[in-house]
C-alpha atoms as a PDB file:
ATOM      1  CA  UNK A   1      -4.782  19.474  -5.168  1.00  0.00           C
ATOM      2  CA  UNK A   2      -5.654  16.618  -7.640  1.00  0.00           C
ATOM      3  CA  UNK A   3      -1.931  15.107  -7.095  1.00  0.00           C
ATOM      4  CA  UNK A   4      -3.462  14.966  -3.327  1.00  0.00           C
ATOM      5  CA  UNK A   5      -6.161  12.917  -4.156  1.00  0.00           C
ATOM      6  CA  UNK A   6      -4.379  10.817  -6.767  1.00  0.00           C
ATOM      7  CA  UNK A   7      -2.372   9.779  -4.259  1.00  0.00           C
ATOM      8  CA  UNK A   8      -5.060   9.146  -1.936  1.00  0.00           C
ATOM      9  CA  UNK A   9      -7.117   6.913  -4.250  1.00  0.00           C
ATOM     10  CA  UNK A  10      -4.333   5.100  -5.329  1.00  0.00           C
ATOM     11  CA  UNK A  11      -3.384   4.026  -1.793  1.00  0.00           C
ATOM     12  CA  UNK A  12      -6.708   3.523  -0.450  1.00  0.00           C
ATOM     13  CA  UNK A  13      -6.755   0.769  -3.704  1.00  0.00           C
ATOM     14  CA  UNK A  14      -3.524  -0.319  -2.501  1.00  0.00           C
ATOM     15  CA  UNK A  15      -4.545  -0.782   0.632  1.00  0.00           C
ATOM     16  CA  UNK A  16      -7.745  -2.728  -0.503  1.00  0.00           C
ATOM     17  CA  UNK A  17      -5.511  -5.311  -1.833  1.00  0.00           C
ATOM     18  CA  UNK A  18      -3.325  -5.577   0.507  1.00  0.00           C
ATOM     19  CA  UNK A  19      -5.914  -6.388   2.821  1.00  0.00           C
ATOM     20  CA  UNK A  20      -7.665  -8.811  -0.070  1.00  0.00           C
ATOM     21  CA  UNK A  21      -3.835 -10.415  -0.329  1.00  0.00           C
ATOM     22  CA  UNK A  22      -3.455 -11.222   3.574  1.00  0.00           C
ATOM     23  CA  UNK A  23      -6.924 -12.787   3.705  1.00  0.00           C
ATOM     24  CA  UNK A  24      -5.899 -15.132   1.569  1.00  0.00           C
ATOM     25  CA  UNK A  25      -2.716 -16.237   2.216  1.00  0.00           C
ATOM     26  CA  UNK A  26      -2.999 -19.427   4.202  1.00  0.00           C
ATOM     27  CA  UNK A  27      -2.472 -19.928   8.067  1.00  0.00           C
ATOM     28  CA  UNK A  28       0.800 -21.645   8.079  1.00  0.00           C
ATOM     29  CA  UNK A  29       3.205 -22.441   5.204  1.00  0.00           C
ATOM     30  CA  UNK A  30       3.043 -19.134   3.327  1.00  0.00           C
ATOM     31  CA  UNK A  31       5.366 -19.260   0.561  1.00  0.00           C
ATOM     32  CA  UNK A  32       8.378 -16.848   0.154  1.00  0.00           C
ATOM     33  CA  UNK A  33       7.026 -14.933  -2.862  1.00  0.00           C
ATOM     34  CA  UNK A  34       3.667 -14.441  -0.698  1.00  0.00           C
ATOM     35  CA  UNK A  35       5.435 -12.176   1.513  1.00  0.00           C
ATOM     36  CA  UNK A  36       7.109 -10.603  -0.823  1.00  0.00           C
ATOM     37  CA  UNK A  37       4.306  -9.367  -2.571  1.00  0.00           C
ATOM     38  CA  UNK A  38       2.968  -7.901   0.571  1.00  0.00           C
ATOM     39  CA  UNK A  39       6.259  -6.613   1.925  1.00  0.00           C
ATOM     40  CA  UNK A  40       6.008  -4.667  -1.647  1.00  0.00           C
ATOM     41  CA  UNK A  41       2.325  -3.765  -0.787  1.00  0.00           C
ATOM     42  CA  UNK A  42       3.360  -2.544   2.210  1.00  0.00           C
ATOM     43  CA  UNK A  43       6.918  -0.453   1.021  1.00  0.00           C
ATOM     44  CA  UNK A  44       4.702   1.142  -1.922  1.00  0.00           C
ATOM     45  CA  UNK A  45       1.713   2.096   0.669  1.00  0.00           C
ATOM     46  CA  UNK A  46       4.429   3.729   2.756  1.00  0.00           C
ATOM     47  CA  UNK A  47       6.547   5.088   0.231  1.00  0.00           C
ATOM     48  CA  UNK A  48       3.232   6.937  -1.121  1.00  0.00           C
ATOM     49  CA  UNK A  49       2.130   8.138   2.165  1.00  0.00           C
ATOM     50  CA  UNK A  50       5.547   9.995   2.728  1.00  0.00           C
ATOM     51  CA  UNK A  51       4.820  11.447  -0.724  1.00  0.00           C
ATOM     52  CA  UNK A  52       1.450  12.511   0.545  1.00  0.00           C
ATOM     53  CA  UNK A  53       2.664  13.914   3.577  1.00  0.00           C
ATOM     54  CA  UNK A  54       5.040  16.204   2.110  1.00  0.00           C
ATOM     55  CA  UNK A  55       2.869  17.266  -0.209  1.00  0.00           C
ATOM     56  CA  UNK A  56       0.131  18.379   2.061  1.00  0.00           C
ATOM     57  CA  UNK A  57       3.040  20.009   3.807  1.00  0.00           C
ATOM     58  CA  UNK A  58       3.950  22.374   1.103  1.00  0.00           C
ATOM     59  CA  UNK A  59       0.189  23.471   0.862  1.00  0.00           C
END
């Protein structure tokens, strides 16, 4: 049960900065390696959440 809420911490924090990374990327113009840190956010959220899933599946 603690791997369940591992996970869910450490996406909940990944999700925080996510969220604290698209704030402040500016309205037009955003550089190439801007995305790419949130298209990595946003793989590693999802990637985790799979994990989660089929771990609350085996419970």
């Amino acid at each position: 049960m603690s791997k369940i809420n591992d996970l869910t911490d450490k996406i909940e924090k990944l999700k925080v900065e996510l969220a604290d990374l698209e704030e402040s990327l500016p309205a037009h113009s955003v550089r190439p390696h801007q995305m790419m840190k949130v298209e990595a956010l946003e793989e590693e959220i999802e990637k985790m959440e799979g994990e989660l899933k089929t771990l609350k599946e085996t419970i």
